[in-house]
N, C-alpha and C. Protein backbone atom coordinates (compact mmCIF):
# COMPACT_ATOMS: atom_id res chain seq x y z
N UNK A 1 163.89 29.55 24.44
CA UNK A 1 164.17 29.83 25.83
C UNK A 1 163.54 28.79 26.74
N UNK A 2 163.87 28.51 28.14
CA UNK A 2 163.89 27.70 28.80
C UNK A 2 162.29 28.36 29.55
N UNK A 3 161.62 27.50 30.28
CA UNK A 3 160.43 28.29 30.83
C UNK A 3 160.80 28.61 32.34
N UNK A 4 162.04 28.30 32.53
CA UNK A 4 162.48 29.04 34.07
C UNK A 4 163.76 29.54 33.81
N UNK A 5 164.00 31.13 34.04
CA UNK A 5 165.00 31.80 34.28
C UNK A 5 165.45 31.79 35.80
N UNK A 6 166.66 31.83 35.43
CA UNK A 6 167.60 32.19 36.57
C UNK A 6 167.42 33.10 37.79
N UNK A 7 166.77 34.19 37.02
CA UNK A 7 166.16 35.24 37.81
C UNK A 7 164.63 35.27 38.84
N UNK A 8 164.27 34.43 38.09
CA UNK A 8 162.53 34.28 38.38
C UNK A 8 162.59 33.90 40.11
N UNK A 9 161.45 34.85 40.14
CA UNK A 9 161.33 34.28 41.82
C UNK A 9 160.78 33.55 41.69
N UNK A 10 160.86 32.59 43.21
CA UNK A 10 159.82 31.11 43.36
C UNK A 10 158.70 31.45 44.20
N UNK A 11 157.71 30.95 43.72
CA UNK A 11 156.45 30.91 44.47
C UNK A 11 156.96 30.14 45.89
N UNK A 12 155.84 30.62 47.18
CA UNK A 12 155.77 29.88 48.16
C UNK A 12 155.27 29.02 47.83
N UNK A 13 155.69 27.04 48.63
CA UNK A 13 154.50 26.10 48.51
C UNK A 13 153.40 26.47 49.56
N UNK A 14 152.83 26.08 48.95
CA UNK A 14 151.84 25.82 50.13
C UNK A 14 151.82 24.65 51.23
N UNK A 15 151.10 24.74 52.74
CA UNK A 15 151.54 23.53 53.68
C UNK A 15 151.17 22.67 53.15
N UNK A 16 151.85 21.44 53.13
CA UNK A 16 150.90 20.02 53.22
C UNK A 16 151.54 19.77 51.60
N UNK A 17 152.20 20.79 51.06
CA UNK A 17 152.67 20.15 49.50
C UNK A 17 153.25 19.04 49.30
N UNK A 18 154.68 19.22 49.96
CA UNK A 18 155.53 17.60 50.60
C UNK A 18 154.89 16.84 51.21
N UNK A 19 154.52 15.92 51.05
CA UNK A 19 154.23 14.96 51.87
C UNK A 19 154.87 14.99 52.89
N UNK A 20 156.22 14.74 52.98
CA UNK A 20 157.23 14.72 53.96
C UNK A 20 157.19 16.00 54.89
N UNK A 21 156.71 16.86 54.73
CA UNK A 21 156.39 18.34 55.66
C UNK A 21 155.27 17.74 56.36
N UNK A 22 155.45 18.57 57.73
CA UNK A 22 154.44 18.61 58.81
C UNK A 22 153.78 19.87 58.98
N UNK A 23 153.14 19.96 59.59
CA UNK A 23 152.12 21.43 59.31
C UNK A 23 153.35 21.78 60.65
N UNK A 24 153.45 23.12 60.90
CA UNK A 24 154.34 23.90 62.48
C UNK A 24 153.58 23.90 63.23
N UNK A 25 151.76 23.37 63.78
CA UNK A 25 151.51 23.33 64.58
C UNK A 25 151.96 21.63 65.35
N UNK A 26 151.94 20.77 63.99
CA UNK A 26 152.18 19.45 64.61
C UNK A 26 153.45 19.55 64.91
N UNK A 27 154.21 19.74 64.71
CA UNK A 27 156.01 20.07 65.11
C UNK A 27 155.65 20.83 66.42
N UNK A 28 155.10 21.42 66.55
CA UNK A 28 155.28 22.14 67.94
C UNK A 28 154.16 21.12 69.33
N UNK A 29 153.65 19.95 68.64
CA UNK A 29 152.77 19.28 69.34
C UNK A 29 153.41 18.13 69.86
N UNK A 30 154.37 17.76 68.90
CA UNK A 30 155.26 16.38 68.87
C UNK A 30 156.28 17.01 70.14
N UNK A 31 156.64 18.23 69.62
CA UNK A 31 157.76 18.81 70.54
C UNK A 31 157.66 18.61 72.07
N UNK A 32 156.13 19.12 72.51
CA UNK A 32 155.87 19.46 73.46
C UNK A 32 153.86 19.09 73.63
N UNK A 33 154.03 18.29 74.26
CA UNK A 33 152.40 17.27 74.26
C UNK A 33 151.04 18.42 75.01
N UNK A 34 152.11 19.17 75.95
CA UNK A 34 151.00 20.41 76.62
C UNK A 34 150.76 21.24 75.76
N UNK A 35 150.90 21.53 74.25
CA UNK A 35 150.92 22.51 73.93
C UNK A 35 149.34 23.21 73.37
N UNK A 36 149.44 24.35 74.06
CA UNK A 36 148.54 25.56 74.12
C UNK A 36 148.55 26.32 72.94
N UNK A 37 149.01 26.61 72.06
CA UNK A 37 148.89 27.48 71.01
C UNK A 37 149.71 28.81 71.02
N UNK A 38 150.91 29.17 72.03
CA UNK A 38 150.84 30.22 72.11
C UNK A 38 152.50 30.43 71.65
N UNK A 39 153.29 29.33 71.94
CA UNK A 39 154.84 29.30 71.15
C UNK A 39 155.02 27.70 71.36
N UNK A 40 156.27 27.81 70.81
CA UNK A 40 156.94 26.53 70.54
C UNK A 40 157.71 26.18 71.29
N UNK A 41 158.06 27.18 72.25
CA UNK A 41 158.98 27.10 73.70
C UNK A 41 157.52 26.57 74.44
N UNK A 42 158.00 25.19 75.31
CA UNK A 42 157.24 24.85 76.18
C UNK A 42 157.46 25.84 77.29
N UNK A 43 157.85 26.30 77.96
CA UNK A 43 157.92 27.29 79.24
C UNK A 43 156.89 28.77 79.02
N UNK A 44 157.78 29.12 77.42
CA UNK A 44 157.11 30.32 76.78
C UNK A 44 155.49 30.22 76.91
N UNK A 45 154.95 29.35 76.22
CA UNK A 45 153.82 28.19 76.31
C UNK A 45 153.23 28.51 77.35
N UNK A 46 153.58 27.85 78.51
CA UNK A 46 152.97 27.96 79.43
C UNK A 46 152.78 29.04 80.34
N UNK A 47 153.66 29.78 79.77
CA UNK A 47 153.86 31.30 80.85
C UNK A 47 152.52 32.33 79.92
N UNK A 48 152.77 32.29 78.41
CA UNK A 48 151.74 32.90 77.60
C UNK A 48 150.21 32.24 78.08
N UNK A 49 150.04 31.34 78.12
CA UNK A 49 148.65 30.50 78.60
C UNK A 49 148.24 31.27 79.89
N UNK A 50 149.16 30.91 80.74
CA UNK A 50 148.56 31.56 82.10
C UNK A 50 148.56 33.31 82.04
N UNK A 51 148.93 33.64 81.71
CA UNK A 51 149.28 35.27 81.36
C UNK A 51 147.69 35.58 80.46
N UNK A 52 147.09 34.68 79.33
CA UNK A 52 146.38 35.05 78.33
C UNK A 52 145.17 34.85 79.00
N UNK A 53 144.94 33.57 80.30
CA UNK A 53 144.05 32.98 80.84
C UNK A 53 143.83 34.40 81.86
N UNK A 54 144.74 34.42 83.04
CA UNK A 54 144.40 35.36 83.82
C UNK A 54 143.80 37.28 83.60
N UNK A 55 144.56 37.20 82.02
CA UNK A 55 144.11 38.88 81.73
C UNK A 55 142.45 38.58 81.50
N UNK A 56 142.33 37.55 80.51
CA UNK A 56 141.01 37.48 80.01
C UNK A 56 140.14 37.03 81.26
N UNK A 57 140.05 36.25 82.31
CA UNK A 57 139.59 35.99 83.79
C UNK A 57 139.03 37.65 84.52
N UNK A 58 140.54 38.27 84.64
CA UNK A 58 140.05 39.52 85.23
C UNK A 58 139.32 40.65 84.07
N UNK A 59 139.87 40.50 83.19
CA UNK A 59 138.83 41.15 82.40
C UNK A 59 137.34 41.21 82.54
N UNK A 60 136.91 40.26 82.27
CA UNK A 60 135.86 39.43 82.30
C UNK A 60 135.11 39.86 83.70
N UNK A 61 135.83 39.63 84.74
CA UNK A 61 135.11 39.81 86.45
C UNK A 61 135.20 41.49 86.03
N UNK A 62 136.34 42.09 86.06
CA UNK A 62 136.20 43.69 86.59
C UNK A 62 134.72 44.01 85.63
N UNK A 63 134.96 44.07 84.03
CA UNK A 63 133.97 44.45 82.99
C UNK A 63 132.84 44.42 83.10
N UNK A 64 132.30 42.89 83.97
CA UNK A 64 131.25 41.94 84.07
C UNK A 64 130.62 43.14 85.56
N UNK A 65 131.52 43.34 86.82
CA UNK A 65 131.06 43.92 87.81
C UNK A 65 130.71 45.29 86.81
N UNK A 66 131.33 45.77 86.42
CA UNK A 66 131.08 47.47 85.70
C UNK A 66 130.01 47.58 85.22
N UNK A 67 129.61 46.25 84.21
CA UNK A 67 128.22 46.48 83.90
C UNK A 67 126.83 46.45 84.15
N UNK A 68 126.89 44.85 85.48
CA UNK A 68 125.90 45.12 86.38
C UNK A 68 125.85 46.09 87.58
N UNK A 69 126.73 46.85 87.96
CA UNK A 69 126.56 48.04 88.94
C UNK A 69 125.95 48.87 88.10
N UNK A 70 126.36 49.33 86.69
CA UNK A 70 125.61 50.60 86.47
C UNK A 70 124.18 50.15 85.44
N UNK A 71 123.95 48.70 85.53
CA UNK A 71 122.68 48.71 84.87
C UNK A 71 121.49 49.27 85.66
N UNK A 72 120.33 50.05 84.22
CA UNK A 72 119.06 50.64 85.06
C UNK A 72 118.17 50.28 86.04
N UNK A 73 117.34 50.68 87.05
CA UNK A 73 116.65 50.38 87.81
C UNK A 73 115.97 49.78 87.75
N UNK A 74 115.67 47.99 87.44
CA UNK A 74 114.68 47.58 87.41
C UNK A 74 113.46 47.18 87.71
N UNK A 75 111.90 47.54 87.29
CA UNK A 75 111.24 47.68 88.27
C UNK A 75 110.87 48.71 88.93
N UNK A 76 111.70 49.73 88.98
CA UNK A 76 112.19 50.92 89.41
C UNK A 76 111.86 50.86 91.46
N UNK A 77 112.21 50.00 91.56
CA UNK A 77 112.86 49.57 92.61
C UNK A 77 113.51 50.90 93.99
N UNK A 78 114.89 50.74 93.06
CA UNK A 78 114.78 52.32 94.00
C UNK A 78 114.81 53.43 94.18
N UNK A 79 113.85 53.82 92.83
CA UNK A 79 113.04 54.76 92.65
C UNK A 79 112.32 55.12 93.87
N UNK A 80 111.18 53.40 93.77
CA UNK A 80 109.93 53.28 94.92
C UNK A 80 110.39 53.95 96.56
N UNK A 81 111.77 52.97 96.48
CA UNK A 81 112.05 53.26 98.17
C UNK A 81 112.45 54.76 98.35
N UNK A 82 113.81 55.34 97.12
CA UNK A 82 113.97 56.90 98.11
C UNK A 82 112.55 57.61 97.91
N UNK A 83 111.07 57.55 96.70
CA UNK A 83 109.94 58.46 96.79
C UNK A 83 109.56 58.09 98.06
N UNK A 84 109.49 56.76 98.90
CA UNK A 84 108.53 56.62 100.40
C UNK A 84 109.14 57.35 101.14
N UNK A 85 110.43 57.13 100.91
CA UNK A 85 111.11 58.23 101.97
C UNK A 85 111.09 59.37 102.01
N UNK A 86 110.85 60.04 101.01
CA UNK A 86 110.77 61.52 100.87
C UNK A 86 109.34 61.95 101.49
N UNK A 87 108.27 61.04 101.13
CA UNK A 87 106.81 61.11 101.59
C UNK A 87 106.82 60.95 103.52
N UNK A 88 107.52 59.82 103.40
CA UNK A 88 107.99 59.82 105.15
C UNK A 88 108.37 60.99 105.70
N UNK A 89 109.02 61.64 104.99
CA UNK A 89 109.90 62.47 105.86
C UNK A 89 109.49 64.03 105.82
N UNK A 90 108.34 64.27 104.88
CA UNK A 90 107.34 65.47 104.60
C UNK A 90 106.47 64.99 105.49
N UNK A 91 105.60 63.51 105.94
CA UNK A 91 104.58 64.14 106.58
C UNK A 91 104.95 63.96 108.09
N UNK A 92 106.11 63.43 108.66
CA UNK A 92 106.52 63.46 109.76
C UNK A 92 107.23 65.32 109.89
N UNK A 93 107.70 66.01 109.02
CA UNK A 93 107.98 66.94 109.49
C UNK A 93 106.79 67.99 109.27
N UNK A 94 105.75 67.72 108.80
CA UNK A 94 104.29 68.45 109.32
C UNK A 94 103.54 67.55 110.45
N UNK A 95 104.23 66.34 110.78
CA UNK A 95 102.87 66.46 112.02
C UNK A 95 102.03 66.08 111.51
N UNK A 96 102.01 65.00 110.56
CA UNK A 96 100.98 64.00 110.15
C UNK A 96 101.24 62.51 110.46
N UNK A 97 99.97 61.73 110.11
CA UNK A 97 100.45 60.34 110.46
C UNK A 97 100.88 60.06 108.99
N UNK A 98 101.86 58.79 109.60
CA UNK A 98 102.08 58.22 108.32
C UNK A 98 101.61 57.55 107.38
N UNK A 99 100.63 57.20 108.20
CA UNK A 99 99.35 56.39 106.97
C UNK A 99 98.02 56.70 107.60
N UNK A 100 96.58 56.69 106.39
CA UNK A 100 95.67 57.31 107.01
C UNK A 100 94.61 55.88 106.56
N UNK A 101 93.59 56.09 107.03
CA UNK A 101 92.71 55.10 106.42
C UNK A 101 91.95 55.54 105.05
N UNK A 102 91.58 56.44 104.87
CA UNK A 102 91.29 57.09 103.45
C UNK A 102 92.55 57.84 102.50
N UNK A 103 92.25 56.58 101.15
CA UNK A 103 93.01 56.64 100.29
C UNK A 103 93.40 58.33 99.98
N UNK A 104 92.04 58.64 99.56
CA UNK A 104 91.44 60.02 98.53
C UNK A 104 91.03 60.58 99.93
N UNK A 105 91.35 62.18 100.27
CA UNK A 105 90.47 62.96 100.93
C UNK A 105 89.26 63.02 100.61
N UNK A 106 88.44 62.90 101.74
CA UNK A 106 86.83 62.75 101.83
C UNK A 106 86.60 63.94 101.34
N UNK A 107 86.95 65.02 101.43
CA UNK A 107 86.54 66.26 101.35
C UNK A 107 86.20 67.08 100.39
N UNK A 108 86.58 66.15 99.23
CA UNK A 108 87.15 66.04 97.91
C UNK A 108 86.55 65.43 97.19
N UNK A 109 85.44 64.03 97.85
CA UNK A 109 85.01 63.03 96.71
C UNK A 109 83.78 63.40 96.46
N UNK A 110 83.18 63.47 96.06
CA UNK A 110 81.54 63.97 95.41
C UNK A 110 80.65 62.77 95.96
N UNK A 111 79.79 62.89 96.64
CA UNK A 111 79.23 61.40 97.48
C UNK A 111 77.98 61.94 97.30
N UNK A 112 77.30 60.64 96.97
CA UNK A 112 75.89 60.34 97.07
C UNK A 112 75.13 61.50 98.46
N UNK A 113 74.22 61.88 97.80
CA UNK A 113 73.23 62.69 99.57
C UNK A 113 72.63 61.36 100.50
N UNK A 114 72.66 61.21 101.40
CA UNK A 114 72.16 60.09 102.39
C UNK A 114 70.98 60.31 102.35
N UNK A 115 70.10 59.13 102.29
CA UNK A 115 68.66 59.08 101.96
C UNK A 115 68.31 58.02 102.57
């Protein structure tokens, strides 16, 4: 028997087997000198490019804003400011000042007897 039947399927070559073959990206480069990667239609090409450019652009901005708005307080920042305000706004509605010269109530600290 012969070592190829009639029947036998053929393997694919692989690119680059022929010499005479071009890889389909260089055929689509020769075709068209702008080419982007995205078809072999220059128009297609260029409409896919700008289409692939602009989703990934706004992607990028909306995603990018999403994640620095909801990152944590760093510093704890404004934490600090709404607690002053809350402190502001307790001792102004008792009728205190807002700042005193003693840190710690005197009344409170255990002090030396004067001698």
């Amino acid at each position: 028997r012969s070592a190829g039947s009639p029947g036998a399927l053929a393997l694919p070559r692989p690119l680059g087997a022929d010499p005479h073959e071009e890889e389909p990206m260089m055929v689509a480069q020769k075709k068209n000198p702008d080419y982007h990667g995205f078809s072999a239609d220059p128009a297609a090409d260029v409409l896919n490019m700008r289409g692939a450019f602009l989703a990934g652009v706004s992607i990028a901005i909306v995603l990018g804003s999403i994640f620095l708005h909801y990152l944590p307080d760093y510093g704890l920042k404004q934490w600090a400011r709404r607690e002053a305000e809350i402190r502001v706004w307790e001792r102004e509605s008792q009728g205190q000042p807002l700042l005193t010269s003693n840190y710690y109530d005197p009344a409170r600290l255990p002090l030396p007897p004067p001698e």
